[in-house]
PDBML (XML) file of the C-alpha atoms, coordinates in Angstrom:
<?xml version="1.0" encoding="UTF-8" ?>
<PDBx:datablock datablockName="MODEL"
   xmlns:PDBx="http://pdbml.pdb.org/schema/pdbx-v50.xsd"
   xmlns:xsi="http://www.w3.org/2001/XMLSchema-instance"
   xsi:schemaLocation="http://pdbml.pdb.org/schema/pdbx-v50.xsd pdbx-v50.xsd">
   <PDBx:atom_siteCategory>
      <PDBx:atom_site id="1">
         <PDBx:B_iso_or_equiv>0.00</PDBx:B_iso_or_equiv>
         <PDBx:Cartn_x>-0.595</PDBx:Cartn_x>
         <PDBx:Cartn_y>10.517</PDBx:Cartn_y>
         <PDBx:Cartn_z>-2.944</PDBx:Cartn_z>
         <PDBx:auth_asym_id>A</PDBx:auth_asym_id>
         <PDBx:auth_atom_id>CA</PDBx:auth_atom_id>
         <PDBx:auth_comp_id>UNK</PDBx:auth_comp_id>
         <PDBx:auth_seq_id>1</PDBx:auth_seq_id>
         <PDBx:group_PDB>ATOM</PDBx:group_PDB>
         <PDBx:label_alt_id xsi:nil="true" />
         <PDBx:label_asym_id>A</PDBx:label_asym_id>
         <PDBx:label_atom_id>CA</PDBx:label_atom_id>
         <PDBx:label_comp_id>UNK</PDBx:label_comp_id>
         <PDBx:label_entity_id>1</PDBx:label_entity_id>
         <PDBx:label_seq_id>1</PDBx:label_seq_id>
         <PDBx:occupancy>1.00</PDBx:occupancy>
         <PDBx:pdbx_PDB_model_num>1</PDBx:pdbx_PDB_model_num>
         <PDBx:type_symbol>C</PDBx:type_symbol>
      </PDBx:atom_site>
      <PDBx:atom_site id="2">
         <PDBx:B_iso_or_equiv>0.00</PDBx:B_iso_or_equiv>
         <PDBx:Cartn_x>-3.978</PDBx:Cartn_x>
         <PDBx:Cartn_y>9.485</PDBx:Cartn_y>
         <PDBx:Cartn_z>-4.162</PDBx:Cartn_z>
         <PDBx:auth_asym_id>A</PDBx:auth_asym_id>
         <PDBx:auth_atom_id>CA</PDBx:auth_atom_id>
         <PDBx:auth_comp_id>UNK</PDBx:auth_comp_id>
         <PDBx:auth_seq_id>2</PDBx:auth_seq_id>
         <PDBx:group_PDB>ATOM</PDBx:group_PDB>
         <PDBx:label_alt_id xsi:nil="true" />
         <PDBx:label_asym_id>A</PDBx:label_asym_id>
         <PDBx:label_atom_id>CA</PDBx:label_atom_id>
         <PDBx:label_comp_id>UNK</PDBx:label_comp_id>
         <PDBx:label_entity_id>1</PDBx:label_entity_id>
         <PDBx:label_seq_id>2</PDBx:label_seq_id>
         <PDBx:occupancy>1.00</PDBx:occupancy>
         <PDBx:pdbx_PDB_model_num>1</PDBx:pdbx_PDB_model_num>
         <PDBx:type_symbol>C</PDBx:type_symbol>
      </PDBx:atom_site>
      <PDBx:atom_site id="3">
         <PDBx:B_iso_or_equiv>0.00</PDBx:B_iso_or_equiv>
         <PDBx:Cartn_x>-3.494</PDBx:Cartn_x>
         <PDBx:Cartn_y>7.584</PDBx:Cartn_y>
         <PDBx:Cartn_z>-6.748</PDBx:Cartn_z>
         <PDBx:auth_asym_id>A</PDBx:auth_asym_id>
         <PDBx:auth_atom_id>CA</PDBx:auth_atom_id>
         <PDBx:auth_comp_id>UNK</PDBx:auth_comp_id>
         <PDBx:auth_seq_id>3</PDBx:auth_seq_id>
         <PDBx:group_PDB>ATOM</PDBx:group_PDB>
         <PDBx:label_alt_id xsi:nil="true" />
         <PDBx:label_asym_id>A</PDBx:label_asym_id>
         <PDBx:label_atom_id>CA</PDBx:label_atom_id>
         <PDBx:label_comp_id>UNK</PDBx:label_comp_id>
         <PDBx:label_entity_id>1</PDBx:label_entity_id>
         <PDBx:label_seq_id>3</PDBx:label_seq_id>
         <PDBx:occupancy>1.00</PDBx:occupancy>
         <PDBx:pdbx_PDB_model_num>1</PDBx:pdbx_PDB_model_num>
         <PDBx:type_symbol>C</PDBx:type_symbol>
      </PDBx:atom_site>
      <PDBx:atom_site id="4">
         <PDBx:B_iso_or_equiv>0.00</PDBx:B_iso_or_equiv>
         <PDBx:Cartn_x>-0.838</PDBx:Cartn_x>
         <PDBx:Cartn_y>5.761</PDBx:Cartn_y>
         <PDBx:Cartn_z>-5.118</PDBx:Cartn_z>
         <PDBx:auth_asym_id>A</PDBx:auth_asym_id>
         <PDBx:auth_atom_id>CA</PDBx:auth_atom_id>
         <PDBx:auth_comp_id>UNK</PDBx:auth_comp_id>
         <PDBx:auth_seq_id>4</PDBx:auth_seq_id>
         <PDBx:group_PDB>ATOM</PDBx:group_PDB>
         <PDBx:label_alt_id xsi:nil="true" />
         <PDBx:label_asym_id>A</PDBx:label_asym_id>
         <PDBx:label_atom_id>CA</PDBx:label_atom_id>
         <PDBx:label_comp_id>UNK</PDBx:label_comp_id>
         <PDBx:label_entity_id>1</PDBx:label_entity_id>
         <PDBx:label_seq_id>4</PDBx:label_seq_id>
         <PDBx:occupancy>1.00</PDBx:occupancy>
         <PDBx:pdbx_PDB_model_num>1</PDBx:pdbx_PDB_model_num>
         <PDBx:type_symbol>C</PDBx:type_symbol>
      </PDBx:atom_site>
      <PDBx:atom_site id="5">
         <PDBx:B_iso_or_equiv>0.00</PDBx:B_iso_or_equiv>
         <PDBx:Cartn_x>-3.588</PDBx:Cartn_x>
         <PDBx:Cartn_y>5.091</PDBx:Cartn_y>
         <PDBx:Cartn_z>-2.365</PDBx:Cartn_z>
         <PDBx:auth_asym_id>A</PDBx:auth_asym_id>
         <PDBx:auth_atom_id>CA</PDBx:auth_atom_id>
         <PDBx:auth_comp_id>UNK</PDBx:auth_comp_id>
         <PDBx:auth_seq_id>5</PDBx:auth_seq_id>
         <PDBx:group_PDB>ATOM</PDBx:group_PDB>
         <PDBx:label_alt_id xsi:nil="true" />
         <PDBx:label_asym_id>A</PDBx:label_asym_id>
         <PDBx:label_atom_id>CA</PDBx:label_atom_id>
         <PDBx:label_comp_id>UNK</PDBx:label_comp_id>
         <PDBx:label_entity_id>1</PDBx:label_entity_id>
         <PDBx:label_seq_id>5</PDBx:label_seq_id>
         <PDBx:occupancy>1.00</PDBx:occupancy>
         <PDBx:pdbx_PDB_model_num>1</PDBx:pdbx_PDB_model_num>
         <PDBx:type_symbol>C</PDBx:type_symbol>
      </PDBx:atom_site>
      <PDBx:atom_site id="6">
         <PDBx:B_iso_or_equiv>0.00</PDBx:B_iso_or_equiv>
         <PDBx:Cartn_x>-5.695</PDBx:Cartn_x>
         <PDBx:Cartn_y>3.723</PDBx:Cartn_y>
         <PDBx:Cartn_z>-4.722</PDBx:Cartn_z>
         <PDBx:auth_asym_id>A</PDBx:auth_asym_id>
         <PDBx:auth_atom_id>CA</PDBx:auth_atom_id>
         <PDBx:auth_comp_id>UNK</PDBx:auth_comp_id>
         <PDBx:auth_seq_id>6</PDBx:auth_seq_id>
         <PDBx:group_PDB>ATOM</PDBx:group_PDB>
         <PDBx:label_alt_id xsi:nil="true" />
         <PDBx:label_asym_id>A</PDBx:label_asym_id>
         <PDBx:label_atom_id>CA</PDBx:label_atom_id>
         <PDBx:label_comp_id>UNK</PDBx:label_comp_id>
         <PDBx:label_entity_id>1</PDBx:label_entity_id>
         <PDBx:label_seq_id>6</PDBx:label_seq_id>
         <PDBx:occupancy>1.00</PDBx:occupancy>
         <PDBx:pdbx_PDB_model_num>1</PDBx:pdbx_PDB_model_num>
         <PDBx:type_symbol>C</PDBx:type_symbol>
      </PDBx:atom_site>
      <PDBx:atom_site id="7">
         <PDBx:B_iso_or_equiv>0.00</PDBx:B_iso_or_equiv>
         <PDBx:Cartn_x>-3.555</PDBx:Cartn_x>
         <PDBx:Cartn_y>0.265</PDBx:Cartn_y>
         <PDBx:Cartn_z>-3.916</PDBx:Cartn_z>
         <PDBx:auth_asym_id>A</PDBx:auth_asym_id>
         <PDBx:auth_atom_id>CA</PDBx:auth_atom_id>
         <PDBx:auth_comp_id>UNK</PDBx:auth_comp_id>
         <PDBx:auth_seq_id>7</PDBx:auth_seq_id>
         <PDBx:group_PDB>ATOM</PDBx:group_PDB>
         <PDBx:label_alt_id xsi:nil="true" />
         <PDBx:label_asym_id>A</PDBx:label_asym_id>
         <PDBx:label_atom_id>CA</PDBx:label_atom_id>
         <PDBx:label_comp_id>UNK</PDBx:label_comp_id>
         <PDBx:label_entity_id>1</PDBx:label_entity_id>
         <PDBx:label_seq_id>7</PDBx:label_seq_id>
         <PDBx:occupancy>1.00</PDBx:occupancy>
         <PDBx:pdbx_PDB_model_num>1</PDBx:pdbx_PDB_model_num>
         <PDBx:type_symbol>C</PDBx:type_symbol>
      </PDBx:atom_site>
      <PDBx:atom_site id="8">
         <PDBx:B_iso_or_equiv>0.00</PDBx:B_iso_or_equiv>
         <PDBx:Cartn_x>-3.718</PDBx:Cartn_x>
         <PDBx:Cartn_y>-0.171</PDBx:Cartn_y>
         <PDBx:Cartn_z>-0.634</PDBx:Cartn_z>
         <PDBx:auth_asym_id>A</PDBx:auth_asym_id>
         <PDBx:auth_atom_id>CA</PDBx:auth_atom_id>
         <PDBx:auth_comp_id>UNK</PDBx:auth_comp_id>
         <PDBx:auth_seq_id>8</PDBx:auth_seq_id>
         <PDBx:group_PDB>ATOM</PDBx:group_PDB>
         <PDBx:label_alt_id xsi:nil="true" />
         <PDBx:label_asym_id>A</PDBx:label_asym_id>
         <PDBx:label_atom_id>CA</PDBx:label_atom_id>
         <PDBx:label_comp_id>UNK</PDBx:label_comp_id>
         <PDBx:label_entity_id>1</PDBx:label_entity_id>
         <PDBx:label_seq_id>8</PDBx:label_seq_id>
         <PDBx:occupancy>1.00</PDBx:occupancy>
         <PDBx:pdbx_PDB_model_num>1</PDBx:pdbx_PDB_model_num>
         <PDBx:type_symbol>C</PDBx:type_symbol>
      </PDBx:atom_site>
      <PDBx:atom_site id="9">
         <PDBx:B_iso_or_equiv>0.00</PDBx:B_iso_or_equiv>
         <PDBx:Cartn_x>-7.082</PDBx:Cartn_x>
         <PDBx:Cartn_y>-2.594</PDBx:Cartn_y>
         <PDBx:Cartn_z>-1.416</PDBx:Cartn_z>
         <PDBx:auth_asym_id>A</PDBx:auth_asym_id>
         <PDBx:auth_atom_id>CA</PDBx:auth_atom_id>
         <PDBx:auth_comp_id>UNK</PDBx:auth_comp_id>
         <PDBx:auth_seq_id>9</PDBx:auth_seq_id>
         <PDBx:group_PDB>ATOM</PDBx:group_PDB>
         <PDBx:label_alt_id xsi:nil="true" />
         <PDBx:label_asym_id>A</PDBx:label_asym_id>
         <PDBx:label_atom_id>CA</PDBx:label_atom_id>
         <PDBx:label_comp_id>UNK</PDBx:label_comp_id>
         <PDBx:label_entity_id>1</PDBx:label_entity_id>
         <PDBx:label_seq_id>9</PDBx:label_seq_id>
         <PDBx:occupancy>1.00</PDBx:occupancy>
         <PDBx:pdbx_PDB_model_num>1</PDBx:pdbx_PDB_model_num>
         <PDBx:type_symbol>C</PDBx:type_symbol>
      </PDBx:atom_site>
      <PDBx:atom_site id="10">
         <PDBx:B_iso_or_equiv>0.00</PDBx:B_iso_or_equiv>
         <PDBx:Cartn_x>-5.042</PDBx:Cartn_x>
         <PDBx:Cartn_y>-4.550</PDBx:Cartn_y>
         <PDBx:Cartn_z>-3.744</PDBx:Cartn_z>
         <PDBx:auth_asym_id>A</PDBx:auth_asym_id>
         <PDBx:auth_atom_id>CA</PDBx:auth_atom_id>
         <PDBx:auth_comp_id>UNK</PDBx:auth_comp_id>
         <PDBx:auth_seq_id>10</PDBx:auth_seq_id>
         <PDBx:group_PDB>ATOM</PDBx:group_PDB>
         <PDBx:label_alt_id xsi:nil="true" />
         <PDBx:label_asym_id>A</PDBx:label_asym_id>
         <PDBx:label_atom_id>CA</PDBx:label_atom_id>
         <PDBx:label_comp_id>UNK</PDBx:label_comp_id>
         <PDBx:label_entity_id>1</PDBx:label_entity_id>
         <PDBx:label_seq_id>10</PDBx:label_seq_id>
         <PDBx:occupancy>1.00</PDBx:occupancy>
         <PDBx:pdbx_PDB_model_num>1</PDBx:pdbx_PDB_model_num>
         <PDBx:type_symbol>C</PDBx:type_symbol>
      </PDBx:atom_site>
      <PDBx:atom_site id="11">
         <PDBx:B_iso_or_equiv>0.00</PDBx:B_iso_or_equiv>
         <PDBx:Cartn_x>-1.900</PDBx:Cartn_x>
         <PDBx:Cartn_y>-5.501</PDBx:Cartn_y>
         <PDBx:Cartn_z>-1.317</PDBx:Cartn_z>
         <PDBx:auth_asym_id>A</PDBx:auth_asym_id>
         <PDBx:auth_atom_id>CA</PDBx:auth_atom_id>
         <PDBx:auth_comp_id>UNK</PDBx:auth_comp_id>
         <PDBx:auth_seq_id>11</PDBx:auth_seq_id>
         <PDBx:group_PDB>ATOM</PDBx:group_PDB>
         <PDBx:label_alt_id xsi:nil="true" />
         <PDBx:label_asym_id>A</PDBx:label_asym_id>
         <PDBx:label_atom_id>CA</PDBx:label_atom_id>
         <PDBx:label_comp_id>UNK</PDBx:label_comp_id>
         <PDBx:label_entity_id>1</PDBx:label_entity_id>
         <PDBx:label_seq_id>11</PDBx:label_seq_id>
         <PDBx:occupancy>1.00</PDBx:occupancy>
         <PDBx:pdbx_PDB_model_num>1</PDBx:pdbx_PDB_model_num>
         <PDBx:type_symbol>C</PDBx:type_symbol>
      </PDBx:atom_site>
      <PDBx:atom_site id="12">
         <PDBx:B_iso_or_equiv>0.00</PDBx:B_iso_or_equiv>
         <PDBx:Cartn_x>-3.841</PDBx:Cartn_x>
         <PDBx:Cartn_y>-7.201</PDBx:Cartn_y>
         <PDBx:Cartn_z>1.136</PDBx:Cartn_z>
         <PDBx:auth_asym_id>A</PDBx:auth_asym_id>
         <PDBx:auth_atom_id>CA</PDBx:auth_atom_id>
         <PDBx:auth_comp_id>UNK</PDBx:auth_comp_id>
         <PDBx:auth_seq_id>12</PDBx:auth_seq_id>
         <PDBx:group_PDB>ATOM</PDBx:group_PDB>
         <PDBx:label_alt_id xsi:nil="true" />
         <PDBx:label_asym_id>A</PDBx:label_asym_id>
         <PDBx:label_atom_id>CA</PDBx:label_atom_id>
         <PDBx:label_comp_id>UNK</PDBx:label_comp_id>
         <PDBx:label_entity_id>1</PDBx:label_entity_id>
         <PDBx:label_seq_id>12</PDBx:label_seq_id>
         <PDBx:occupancy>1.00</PDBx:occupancy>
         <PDBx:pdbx_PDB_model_num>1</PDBx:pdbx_PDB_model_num>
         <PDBx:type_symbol>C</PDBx:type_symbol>
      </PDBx:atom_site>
      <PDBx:atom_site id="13">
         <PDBx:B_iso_or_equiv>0.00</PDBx:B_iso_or_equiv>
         <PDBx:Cartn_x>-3.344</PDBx:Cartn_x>
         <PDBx:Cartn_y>-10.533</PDBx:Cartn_y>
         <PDBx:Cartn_z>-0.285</PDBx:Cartn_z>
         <PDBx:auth_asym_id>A</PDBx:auth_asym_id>
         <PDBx:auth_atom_id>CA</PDBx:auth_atom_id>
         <PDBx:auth_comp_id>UNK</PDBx:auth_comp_id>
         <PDBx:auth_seq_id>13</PDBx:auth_seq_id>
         <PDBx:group_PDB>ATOM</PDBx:group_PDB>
         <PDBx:label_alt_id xsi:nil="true" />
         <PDBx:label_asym_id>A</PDBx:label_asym_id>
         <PDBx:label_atom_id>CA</PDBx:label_atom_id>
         <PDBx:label_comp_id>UNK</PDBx:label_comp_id>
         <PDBx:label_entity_id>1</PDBx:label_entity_id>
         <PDBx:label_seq_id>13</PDBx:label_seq_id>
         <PDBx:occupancy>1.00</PDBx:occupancy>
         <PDBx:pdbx_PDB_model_num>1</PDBx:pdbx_PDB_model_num>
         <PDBx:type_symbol>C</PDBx:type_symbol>
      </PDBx:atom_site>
      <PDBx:atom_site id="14">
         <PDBx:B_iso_or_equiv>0.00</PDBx:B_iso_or_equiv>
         <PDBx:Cartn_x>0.585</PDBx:Cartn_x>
         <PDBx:Cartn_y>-10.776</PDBx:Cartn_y>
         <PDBx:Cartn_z>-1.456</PDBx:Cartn_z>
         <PDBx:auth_asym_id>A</PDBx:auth_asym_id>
         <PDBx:auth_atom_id>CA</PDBx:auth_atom_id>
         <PDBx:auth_comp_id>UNK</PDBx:auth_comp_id>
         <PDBx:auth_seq_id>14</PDBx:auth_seq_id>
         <PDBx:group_PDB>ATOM</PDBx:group_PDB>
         <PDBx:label_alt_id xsi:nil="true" />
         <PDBx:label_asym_id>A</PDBx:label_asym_id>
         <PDBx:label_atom_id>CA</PDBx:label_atom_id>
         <PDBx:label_comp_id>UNK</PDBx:label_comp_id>
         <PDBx:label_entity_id>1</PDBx:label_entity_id>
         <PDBx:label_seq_id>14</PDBx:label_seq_id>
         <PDBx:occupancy>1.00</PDBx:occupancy>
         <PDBx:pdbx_PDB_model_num>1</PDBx:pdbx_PDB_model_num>
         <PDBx:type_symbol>C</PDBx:type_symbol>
      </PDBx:atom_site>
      <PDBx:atom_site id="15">
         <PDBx:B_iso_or_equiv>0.00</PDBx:B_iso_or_equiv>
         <PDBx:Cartn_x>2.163</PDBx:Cartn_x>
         <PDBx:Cartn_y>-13.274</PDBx:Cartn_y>
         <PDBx:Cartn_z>1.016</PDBx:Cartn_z>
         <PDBx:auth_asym_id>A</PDBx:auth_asym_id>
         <PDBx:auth_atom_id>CA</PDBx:auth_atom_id>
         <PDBx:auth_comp_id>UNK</PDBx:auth_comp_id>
         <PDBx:auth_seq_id>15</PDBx:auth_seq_id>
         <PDBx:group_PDB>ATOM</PDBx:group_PDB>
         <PDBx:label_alt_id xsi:nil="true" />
         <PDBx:label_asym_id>A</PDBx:label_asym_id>
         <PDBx:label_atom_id>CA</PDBx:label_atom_id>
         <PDBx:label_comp_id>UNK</PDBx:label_comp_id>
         <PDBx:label_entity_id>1</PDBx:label_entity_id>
         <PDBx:label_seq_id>15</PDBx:label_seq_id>
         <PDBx:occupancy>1.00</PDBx:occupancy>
         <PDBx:pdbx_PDB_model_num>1</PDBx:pdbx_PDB_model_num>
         <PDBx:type_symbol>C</PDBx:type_symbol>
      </PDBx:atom_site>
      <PDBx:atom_site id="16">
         <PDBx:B_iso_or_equiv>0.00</PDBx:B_iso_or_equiv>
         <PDBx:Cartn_x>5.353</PDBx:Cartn_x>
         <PDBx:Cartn_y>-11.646</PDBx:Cartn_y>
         <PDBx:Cartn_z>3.376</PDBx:Cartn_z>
         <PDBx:auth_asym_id>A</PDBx:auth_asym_id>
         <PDBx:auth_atom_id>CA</PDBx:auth_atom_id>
         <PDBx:auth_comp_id>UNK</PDBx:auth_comp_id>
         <PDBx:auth_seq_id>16</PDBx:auth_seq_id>
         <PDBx:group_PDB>ATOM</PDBx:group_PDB>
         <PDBx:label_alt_id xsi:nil="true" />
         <PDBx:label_asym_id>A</PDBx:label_asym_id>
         <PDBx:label_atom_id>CA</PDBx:label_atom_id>
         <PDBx:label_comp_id>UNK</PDBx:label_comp_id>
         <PDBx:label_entity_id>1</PDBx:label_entity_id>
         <PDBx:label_seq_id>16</PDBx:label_seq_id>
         <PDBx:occupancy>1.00</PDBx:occupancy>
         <PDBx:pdbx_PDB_model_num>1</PDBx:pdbx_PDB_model_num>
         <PDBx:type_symbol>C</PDBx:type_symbol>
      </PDBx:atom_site>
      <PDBx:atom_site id="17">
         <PDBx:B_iso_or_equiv>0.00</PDBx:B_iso_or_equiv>
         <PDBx:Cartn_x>4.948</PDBx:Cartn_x>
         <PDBx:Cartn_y>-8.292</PDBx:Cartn_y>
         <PDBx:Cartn_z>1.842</PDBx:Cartn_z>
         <PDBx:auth_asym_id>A</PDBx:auth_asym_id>
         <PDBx:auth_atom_id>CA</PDBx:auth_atom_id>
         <PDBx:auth_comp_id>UNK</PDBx:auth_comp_id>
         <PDBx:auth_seq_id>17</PDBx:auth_seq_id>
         <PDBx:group_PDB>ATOM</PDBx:group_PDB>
         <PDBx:label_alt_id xsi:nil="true" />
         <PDBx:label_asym_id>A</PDBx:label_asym_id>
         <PDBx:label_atom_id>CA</PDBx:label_atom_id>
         <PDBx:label_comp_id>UNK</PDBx:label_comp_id>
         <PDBx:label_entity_id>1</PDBx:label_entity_id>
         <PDBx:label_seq_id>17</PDBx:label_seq_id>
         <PDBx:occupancy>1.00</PDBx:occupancy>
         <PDBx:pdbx_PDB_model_num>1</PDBx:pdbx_PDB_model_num>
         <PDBx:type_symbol>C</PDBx:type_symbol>
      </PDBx:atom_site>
      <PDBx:atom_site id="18">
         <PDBx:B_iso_or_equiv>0.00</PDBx:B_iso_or_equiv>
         <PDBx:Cartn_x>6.904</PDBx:Cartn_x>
         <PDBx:Cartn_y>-5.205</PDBx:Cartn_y>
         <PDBx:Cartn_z>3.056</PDBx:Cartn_z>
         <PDBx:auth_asym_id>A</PDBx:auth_asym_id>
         <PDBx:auth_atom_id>CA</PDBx:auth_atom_id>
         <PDBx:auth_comp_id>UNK</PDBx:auth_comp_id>
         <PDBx:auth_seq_id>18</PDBx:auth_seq_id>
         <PDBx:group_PDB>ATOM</PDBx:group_PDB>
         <PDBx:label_alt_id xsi:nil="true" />
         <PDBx:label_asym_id>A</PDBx:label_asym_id>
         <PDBx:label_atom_id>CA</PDBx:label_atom_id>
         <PDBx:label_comp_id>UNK</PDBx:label_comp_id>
         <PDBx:label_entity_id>1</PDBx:label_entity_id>
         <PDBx:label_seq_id>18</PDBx:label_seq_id>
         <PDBx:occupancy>1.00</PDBx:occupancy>
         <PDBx:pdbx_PDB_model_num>1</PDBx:pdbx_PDB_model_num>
         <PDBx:type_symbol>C</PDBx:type_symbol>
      </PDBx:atom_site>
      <PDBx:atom_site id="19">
         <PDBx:B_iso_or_equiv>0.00</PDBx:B_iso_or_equiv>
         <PDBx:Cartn_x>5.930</PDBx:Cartn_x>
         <PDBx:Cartn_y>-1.548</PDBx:Cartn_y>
         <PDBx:Cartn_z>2.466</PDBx:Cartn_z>
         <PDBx:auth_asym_id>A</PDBx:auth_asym_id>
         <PDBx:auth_atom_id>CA</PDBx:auth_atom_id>
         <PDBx:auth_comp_id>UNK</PDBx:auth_comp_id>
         <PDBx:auth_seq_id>19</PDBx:auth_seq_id>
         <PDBx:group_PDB>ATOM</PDBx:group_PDB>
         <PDBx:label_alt_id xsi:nil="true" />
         <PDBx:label_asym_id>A</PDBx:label_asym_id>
         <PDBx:label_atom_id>CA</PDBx:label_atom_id>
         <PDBx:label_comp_id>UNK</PDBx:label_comp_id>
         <PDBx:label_entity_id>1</PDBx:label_entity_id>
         <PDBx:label_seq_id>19</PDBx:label_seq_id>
         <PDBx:occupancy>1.00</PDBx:occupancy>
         <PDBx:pdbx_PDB_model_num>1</PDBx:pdbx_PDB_model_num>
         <PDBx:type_symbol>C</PDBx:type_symbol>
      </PDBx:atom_site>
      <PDBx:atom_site id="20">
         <PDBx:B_iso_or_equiv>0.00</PDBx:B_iso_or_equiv>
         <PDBx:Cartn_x>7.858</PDBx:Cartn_x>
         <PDBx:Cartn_y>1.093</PDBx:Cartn_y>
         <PDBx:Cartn_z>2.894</PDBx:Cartn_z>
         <PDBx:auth_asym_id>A</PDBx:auth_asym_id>
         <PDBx:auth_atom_id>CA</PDBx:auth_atom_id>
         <PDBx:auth_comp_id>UNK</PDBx:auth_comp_id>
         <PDBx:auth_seq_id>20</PDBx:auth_seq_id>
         <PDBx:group_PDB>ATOM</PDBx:group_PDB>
         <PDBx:label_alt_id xsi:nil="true" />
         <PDBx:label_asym_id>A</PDBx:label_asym_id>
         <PDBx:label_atom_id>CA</PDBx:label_atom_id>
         <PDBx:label_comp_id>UNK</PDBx:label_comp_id>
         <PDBx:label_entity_id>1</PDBx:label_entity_id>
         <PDBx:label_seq_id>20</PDBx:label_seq_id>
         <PDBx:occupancy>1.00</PDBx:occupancy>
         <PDBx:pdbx_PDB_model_num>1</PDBx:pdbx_PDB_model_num>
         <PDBx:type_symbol>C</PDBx:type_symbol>
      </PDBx:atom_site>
      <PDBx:atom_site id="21">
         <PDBx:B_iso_or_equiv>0.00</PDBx:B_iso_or_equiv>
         <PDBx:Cartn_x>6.486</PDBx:Cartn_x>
         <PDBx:Cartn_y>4.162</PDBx:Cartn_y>
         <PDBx:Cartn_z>3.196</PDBx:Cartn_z>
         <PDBx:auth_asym_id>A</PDBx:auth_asym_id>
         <PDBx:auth_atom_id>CA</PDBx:auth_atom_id>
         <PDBx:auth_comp_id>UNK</PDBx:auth_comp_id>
         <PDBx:auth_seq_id>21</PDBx:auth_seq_id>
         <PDBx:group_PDB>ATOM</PDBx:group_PDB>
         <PDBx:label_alt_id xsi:nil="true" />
         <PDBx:label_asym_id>A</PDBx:label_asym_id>
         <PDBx:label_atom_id>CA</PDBx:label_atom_id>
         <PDBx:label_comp_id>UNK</PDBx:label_comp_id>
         <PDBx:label_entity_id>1</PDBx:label_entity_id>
         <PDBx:label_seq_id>21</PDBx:label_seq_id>
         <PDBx:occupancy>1.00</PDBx:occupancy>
         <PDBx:pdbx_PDB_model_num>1</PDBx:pdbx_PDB_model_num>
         <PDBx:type_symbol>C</PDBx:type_symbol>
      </PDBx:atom_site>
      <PDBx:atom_site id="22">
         <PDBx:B_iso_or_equiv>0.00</PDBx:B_iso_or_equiv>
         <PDBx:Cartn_x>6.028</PDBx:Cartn_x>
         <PDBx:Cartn_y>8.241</PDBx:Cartn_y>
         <PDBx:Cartn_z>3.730</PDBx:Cartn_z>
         <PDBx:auth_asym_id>A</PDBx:auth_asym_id>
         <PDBx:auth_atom_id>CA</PDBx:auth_atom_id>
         <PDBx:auth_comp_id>UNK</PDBx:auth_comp_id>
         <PDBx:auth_seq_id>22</PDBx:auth_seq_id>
         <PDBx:group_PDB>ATOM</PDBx:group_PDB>
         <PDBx:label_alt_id xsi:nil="true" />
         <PDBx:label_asym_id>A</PDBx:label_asym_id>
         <PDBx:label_atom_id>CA</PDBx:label_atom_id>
         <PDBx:label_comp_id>UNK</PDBx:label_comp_id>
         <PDBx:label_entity_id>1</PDBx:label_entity_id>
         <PDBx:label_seq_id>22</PDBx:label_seq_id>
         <PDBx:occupancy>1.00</PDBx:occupancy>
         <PDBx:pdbx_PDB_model_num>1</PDBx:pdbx_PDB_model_num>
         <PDBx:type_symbol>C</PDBx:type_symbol>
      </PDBx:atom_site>
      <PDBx:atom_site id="23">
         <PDBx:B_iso_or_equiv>0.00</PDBx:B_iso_or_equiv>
         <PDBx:Cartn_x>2.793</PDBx:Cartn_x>
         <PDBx:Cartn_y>8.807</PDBx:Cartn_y>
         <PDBx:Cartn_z>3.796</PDBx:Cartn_z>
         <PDBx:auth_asym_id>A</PDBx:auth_asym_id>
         <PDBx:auth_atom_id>CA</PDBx:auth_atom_id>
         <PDBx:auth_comp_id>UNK</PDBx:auth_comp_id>
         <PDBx:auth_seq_id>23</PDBx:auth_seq_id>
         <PDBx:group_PDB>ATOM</PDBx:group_PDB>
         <PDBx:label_alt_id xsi:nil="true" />
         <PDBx:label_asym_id>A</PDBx:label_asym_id>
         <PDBx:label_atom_id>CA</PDBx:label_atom_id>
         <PDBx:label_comp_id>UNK</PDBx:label_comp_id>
         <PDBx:label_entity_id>1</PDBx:label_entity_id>
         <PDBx:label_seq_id>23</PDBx:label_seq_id>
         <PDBx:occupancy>1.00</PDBx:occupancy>
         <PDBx:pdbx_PDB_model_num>1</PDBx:pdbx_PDB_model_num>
         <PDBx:type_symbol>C</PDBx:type_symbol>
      </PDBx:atom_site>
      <PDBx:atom_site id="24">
         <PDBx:B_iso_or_equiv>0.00</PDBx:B_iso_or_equiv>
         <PDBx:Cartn_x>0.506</PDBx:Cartn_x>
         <PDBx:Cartn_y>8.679</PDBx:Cartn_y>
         <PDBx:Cartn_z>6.934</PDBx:Cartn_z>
         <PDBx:auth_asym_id>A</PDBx:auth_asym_id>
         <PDBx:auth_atom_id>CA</PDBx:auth_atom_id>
         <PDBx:auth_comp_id>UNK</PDBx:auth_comp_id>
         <PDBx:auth_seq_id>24</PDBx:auth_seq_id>
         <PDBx:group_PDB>ATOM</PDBx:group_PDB>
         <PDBx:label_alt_id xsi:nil="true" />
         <PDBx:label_asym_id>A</PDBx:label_asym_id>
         <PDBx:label_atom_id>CA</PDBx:label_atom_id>
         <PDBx:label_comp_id>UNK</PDBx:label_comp_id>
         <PDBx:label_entity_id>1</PDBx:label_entity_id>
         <PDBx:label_seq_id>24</PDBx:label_seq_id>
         <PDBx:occupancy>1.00</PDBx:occupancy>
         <PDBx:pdbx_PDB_model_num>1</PDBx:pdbx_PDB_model_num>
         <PDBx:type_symbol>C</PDBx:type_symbol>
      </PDBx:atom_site>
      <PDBx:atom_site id="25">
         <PDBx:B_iso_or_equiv>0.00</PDBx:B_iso_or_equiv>
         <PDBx:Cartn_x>-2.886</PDBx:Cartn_x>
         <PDBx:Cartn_y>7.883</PDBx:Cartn_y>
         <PDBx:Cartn_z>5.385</PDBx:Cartn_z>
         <PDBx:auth_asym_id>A</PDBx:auth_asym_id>
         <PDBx:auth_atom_id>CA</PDBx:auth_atom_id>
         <PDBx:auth_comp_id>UNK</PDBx:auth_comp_id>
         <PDBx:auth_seq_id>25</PDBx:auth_seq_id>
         <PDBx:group_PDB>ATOM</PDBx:group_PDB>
         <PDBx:label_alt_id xsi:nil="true" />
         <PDBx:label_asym_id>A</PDBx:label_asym_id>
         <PDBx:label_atom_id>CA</PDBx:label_atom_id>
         <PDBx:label_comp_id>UNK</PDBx:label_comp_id>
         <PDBx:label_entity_id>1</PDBx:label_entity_id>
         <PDBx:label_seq_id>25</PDBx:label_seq_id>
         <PDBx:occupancy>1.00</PDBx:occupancy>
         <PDBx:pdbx_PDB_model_num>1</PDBx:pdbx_PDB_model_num>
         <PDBx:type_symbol>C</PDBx:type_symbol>
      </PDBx:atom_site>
   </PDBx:atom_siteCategory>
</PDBx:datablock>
């Protein structure tokens, strides 16, 4: 989604993160 998107930027800096998830982009 787009909004969901949106935090991508914001994830950059939390230490041993994981993401799961279903969307290419």
């Amino acid at each position: 989604g787009t909004t969901t998107q949106a935090m991508t930027p914001f994830l950059v800096d939390v230490p041993e993160l994981t993401v799961v998830t279903n969307s290419l982009t």
